[in-house]
C-alpha atoms as a PDB file:
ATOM      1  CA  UNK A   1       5.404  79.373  65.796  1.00  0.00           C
ATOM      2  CA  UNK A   2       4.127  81.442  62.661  1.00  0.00           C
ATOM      3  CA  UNK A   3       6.321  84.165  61.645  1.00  0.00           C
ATOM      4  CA  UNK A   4       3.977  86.983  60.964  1.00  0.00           C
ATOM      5  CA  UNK A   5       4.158  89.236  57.933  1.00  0.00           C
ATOM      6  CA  UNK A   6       4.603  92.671  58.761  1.00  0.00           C
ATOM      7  CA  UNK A   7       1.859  94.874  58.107  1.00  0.00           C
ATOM      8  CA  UNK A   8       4.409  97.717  56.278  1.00  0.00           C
ATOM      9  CA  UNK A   9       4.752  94.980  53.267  1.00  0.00           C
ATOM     10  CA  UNK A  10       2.744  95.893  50.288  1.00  0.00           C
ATOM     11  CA  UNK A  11       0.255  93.063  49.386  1.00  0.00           C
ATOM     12  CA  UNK A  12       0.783  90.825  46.449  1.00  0.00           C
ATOM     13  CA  UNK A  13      -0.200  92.200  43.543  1.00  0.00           C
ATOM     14  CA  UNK A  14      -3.254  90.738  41.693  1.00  0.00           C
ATOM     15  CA  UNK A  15      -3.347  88.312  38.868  1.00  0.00           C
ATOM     16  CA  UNK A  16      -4.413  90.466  35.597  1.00  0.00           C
ATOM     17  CA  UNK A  17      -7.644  90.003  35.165  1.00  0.00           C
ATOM     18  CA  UNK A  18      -9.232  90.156  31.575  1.00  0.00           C
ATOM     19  CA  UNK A  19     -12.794  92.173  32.036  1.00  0.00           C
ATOM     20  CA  UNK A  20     -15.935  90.731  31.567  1.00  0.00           C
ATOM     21  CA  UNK A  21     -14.651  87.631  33.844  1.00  0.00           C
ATOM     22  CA  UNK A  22     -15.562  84.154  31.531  1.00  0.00           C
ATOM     23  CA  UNK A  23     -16.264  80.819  32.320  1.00  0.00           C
ATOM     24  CA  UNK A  24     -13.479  78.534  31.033  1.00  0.00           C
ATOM     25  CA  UNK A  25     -16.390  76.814  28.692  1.00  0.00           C
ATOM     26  CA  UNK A  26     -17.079  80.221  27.094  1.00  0.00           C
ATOM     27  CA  UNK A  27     -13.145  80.633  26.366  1.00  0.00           C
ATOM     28  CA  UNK A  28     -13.009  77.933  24.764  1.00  0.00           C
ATOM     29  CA  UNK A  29     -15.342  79.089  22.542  1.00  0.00           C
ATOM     30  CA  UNK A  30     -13.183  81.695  21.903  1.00  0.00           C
ATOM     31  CA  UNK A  31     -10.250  79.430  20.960  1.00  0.00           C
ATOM     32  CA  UNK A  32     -12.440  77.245  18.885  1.00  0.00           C
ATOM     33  CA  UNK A  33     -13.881  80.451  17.255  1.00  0.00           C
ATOM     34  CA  UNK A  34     -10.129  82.031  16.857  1.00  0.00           C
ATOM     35  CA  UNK A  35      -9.131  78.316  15.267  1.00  0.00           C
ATOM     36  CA  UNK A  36     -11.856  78.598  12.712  1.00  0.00           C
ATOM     37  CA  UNK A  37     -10.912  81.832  11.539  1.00  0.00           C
ATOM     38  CA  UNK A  38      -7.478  80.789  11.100  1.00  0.00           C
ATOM     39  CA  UNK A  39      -7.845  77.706   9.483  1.00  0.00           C
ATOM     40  CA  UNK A  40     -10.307  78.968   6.609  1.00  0.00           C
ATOM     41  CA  UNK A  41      -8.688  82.491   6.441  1.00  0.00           C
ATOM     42  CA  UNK A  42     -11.888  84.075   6.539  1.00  0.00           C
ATOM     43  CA  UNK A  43     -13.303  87.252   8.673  1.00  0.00           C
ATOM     44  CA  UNK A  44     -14.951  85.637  10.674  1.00  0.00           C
ATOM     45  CA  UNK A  45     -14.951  82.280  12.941  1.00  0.00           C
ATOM     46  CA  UNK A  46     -17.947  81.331  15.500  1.00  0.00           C
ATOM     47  CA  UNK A  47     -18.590  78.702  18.106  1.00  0.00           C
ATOM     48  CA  UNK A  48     -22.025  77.995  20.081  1.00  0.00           C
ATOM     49  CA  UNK A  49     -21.904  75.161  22.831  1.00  0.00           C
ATOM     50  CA  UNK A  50     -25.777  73.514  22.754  1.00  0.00           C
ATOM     51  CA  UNK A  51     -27.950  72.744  25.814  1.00  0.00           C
ATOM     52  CA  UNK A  52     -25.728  69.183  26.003  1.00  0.00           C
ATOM     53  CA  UNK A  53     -22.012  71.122  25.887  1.00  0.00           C
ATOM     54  CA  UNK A  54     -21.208  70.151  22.186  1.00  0.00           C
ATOM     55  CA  UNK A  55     -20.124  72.252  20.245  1.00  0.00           C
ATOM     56  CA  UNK A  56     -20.169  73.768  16.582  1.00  0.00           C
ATOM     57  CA  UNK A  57     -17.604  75.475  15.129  1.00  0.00           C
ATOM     58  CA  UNK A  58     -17.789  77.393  11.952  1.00  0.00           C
ATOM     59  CA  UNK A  59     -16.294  80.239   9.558  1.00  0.00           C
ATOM     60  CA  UNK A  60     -17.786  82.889   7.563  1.00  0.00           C
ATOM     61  CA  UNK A  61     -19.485  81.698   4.142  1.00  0.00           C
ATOM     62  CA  UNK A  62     -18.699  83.632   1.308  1.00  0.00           C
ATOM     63  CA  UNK A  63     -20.176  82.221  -2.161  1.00  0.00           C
ATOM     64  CA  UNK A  64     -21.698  84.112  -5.040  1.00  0.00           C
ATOM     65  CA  UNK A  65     -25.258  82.441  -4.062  1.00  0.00           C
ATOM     66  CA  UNK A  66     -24.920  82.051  -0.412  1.00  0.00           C
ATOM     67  CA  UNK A  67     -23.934  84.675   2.246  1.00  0.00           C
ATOM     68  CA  UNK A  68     -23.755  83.749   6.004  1.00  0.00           C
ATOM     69  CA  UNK A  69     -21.724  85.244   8.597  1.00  0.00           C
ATOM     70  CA  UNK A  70     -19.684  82.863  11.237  1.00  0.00           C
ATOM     71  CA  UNK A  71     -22.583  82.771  13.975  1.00  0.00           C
ATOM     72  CA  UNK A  72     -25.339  82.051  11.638  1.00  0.00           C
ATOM     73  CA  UNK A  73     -23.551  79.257  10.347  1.00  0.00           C
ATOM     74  CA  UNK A  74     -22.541  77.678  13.573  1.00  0.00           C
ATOM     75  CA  UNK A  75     -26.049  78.332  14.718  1.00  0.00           C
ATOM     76  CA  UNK A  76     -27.493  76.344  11.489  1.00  0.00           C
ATOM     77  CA  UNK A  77     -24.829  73.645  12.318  1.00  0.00           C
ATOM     78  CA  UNK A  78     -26.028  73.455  15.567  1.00  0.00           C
ATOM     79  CA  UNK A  79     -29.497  73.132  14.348  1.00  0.00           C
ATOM     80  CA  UNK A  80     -28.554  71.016  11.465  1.00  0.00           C
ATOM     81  CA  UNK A  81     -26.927  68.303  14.100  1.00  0.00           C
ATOM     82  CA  UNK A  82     -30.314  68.264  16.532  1.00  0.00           C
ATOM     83  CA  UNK A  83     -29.772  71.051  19.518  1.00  0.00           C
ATOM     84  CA  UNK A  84     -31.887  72.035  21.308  1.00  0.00           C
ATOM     85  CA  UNK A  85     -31.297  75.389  23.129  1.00  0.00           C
ATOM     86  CA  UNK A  86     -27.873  77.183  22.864  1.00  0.00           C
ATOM     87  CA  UNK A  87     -26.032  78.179  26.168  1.00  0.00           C
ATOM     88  CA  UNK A  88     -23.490  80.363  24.845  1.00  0.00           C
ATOM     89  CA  UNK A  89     -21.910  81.887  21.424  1.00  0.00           C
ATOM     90  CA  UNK A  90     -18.533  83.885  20.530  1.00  0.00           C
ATOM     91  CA  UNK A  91     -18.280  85.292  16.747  1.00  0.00           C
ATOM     92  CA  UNK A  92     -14.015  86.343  16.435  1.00  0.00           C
ATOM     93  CA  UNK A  93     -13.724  89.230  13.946  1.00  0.00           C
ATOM     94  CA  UNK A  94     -12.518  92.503  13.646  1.00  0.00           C
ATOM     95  CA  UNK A  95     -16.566  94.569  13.470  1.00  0.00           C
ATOM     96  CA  UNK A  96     -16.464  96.591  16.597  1.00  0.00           C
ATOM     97  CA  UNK A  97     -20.031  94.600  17.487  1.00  0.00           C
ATOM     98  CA  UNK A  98     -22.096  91.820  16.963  1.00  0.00           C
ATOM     99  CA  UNK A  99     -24.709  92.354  14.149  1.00  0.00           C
ATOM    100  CA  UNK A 100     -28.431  92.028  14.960  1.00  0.00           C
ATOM    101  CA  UNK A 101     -28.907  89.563  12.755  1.00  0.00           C
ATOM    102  CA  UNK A 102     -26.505  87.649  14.472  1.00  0.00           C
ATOM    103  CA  UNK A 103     -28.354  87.622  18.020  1.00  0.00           C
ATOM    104  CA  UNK A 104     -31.438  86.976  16.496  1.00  0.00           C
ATOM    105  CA  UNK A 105     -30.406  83.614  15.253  1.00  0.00           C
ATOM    106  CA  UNK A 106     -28.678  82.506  18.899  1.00  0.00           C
ATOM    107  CA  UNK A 107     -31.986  83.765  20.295  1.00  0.00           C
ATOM    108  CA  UNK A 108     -34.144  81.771  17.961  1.00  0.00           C
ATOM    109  CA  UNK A 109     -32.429  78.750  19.275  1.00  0.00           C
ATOM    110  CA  UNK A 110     -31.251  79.977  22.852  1.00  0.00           C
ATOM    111  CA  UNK A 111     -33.595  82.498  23.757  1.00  0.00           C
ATOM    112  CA  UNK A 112     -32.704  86.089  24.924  1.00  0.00           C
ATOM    113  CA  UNK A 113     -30.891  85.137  27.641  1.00  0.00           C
ATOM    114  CA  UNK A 114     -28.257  83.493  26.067  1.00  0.00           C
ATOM    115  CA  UNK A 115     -24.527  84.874  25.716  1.00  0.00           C
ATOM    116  CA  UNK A 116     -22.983  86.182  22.726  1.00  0.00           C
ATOM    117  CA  UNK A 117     -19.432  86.784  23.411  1.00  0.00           C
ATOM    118  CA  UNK A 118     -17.836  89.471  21.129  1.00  0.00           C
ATOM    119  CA  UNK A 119     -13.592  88.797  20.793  1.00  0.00           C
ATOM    120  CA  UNK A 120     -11.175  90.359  18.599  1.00  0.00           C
ATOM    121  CA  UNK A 121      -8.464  88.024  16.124  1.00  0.00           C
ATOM    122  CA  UNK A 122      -6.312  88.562  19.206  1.00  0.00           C
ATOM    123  CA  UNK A 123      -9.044  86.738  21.392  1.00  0.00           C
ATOM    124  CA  UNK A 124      -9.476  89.482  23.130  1.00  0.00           C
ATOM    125  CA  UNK A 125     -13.198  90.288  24.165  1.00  0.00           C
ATOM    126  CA  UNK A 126     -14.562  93.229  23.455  1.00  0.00           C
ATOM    127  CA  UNK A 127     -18.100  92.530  24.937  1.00  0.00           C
ATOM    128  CA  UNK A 128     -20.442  90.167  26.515  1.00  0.00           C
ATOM    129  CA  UNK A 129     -24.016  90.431  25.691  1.00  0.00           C
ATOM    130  CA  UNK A 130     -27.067  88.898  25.687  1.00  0.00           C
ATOM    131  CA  UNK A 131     -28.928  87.615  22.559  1.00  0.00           C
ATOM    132  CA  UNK A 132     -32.291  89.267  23.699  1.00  0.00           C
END
């Protein structure tokens, strides 16, 4: 027979939860994104996953004849390599959001439904939007 937990026990508490709830493909960007920054020591890092699941990975370019932040550049690699569509994006930095300019090139190639994660250098997202 079952022993039967008593209904004075408090429940177990819950597993912390990190709001808005991602996909493990979309953290992932996040690592890849975090990595990037890291590794170049720049502002920025950014990773989009295509219509296929690659991915492109990319940090901020800084040169006295080219500007590009993270996303845009990741976007253009994506482009550069033959995608398609873009399911998903994530830009690491420390700007509080993620510049227009910014969604407008994930929703050239993704369309306005496609998500543009917003994390912290910590990982930690700040928001989850759409490109549109």
């Amino acid at each position: 027979m079952l022993a039967r937990m008593s209904d004075s026990q408090p429940p177990a508490p819950a597993s912390p939860v990190t709001p808005p709830q991602l996909d493990p493909e979309d953290r992932k960007l996040i690592t890849l994104a975090r990595s990037a920054r890291a590794r170049n020591g720049v502002p920025e890092g950014a990773a989009v996953r295509d219509e296929t699941g690659r991915t492109y990975v990319a940090g901020s370019v800084a040169l006295p004849s080219l500007a590009l932040s993270a996303l845009r550049t990741a976007v253009a690699m994506a482009v550069a390599s033959g995608a398609k569509s873009l399911e998903a994006a994530a830009v690491v930095t420390a700007a509080e959001s993620a510049a227009e300019e910014d969604r407008a090139a994930v929703r050239d190639l993704g369309g306005a439904a496609a998500l543009v994660i917003l994390a912290g250098p910590d990982g930690t997202v700040r928001s989850t939007v759409t490109a549109g």
